[in-house]
Protein backbone atom coordinates (compact mmCIF):
# COMPACT_ATOMS: atom_id res chain seq x y z
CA UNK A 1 0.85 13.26 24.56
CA UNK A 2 -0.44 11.41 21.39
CA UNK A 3 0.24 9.29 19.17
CA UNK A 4 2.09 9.60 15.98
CA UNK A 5 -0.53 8.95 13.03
CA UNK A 6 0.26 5.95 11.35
CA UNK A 7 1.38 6.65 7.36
CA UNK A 8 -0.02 4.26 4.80
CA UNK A 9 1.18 3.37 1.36
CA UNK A 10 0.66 6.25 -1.45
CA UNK A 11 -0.42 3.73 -4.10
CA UNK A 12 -4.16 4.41 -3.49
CA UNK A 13 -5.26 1.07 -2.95
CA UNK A 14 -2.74 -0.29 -0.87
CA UNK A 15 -3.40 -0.25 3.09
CA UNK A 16 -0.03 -1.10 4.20
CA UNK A 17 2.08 1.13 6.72
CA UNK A 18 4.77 2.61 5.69
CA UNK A 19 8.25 3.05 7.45
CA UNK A 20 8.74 6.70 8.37
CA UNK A 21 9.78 9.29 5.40
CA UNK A 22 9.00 6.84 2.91
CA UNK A 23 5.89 6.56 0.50
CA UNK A 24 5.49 3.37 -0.53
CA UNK A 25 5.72 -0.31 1.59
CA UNK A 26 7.57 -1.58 -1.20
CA UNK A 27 8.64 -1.30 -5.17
CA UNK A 28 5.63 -3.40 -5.86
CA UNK A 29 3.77 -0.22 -5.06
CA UNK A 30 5.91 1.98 -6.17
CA UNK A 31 6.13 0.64 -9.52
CA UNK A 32 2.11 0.30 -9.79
CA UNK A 33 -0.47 1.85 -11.53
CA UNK A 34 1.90 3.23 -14.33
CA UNK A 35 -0.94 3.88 -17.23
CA UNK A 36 -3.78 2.01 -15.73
CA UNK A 37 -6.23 2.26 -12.76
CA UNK A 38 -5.67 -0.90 -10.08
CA UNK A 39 -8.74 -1.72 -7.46
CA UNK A 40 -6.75 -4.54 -5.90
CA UNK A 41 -3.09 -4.13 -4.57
CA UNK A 42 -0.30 -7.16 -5.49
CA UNK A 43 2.17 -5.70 -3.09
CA UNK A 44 1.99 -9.52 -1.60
CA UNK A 45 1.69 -8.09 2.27
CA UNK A 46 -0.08 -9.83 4.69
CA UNK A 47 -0.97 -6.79 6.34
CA UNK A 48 -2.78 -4.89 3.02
CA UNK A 49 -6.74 -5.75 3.17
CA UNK A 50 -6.86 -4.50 -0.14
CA UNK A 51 -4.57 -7.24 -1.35
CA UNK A 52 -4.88 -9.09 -4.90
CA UNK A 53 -5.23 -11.94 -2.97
CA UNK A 54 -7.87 -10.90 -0.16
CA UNK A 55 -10.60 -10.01 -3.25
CA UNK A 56 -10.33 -12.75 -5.70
């Protein structure tokens, strides 16, 4: 038996998990990278290492 593969956020910098049959951890994501290209994530999770807050 193995283990169901873990889903991540679609928002390609993000590394958060995401709760099954969704695509993003949160509207944060969602609602980000409208028009522009992001290398940091500000979904505010303490689990993303990609977080805004992680790379300053």
């Amino acid at each position: 038996m193995t283990a169901p593969e873990q889903k991540t956020c679609a928002h390609e910098p993000c590394t958060c998990p995401v709760k099954e049959g969704e695509k993003y951890c949160g509207e944060t994501c969602r609602d980000a990278g409208k028009g522009e290209v992001e290398i940091a994530c500000e979904c505010g999770h303490a689990t993303c290492t990609t977080s805004i807050e992680e790379v300053a």
